[in-house]
Protein backbone atom coordinates (compact mmCIF):
# COMPACT_ATOMS: atom_id res chain seq x y z
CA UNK A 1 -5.59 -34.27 45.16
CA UNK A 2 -5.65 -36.51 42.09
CA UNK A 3 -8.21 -34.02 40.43
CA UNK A 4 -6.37 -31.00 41.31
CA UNK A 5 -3.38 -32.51 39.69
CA UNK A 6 -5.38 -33.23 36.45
CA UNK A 7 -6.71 -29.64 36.83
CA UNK A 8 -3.38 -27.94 37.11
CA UNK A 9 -2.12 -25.40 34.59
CA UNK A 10 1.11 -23.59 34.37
CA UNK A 11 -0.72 -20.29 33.58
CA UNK A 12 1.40 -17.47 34.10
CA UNK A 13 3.55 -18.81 36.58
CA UNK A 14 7.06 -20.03 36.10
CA UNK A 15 7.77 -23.71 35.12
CA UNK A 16 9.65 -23.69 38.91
CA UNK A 17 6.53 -22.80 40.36
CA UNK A 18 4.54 -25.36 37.79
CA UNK A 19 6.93 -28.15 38.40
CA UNK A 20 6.76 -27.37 42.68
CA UNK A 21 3.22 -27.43 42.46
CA UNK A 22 3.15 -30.51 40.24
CA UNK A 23 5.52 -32.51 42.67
CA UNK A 24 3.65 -31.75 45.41
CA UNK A 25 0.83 -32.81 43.93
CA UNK A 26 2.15 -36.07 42.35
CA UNK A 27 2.91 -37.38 46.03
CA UNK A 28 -0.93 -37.55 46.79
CA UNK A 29 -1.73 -38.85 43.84
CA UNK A 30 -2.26 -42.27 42.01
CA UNK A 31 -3.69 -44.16 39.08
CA UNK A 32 -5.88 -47.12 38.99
CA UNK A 33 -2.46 -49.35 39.21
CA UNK A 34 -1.13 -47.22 42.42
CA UNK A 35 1.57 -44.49 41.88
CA UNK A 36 1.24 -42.32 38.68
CA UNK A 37 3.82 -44.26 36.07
CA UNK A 38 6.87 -42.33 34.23
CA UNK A 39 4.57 -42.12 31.25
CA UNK A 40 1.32 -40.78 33.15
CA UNK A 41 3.45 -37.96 34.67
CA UNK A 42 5.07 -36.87 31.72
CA UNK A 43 1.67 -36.44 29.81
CA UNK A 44 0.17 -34.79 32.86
CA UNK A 45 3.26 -32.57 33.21
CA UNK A 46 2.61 -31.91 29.36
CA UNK A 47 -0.45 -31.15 29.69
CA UNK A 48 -0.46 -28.47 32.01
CA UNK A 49 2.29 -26.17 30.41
CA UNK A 50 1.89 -23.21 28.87
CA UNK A 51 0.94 -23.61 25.20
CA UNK A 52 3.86 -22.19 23.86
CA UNK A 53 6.09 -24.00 26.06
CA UNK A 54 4.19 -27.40 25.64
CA UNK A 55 4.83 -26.96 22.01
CA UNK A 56 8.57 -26.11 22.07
CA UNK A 57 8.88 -29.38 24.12
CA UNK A 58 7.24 -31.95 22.15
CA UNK A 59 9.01 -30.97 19.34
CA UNK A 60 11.81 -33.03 21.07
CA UNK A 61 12.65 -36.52 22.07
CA UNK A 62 11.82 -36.92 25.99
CA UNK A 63 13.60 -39.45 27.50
CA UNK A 64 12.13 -39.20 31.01
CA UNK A 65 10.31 -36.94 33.69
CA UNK A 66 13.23 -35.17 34.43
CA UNK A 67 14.43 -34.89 30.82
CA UNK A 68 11.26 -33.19 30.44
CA UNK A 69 11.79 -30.39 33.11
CA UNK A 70 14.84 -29.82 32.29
CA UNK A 71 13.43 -29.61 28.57
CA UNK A 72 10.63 -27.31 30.02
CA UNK A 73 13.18 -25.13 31.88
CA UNK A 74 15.08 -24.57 28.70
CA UNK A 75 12.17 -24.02 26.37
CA UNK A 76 10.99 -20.77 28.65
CA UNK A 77 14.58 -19.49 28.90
CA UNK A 78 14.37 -19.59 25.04
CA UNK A 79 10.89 -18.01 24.79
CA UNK A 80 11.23 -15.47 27.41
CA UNK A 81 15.08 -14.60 25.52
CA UNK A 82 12.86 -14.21 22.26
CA UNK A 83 10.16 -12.46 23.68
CA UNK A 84 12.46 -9.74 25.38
CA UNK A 85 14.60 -9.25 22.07
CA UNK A 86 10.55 -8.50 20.19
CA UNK A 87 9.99 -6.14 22.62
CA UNK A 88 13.70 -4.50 22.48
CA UNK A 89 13.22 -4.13 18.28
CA UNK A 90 9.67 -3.30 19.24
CA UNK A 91 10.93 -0.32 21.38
CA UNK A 92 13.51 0.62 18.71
CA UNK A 93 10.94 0.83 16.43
CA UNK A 94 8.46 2.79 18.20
CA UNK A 95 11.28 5.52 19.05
CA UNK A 96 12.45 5.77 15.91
CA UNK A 97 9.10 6.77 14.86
CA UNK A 98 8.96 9.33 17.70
CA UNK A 99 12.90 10.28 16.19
CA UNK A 100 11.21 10.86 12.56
CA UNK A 101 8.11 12.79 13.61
CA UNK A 102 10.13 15.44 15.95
CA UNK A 103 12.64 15.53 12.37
CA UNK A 104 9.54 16.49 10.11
CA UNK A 105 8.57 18.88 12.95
CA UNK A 106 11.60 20.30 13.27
CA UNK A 107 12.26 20.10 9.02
CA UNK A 108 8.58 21.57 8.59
CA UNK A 109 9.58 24.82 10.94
CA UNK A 110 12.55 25.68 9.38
CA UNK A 111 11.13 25.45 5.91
CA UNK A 112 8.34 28.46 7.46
CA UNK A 113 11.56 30.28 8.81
CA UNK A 114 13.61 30.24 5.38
CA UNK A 115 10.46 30.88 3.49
CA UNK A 116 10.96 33.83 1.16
CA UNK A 117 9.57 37.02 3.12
CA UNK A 118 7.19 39.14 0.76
CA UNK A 119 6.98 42.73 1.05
CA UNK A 120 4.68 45.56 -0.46
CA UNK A 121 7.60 47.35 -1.61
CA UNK A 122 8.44 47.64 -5.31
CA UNK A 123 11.40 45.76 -6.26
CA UNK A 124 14.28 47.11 -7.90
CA UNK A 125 14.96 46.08 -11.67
């Protein structure tokens, strides 16, 4: 079990499901001195977040193992908050291109329709 905790990787899963896993892990496990210490758990923990989340976190003073879930838990709240509001402008963005194209359609058609009409027929002067 003590490889499989070395090996483990948040991925795309939740830091919940990362921080179950982890736990259940760090029972089994041990270093040379016996239980994992506070210090070899946090860099483990560290170490298997997500990049962007691992980042956000040690940006900031960590206190303890806890402090650093907790620390975890808030840094994906704040990512996933951020990511959402991209994809929001993202979406505004992309339909307001879809808004301008059907206006230069529409602009385009009615420019034909008011188009001066020419006739063969001699004009009176």
């Amino acid at each position: 079990m003590g490889r499989e905790l070395g090996e483990l990787k948040q991925g795309r899963t939740s830091v919940a499901e990362y921080t179950r896993k982890f736990n259940e892990l760090v029972r089994y496990s041990s270093d040379a001195n016996g239980a994992l210490s506070e210090r070899a758990k946090k860099n483990k923990y560290r170490y298997g977040l997500r990049g962007d989340i691992a980042h956000a976190v040690s940006l900031q003073n960590i206190v303890n193992f806890g402090d650093l879930i907790q620390k975890a838990y808030s840094a994906e709240a704040t990512i996933d908050f951020a990511n959402k509001e991209k994809a929001a402008v993202n979406q505004q963005k992309k339909d307001f291109g879809k808004y301008k194209q059907q206006l230069k359609v529409k602009e385009f058609s009615n420019k034909r329709e008011a188009s001066p009409v020419i006739s063969n027929s001699p004009t009176l002067s």
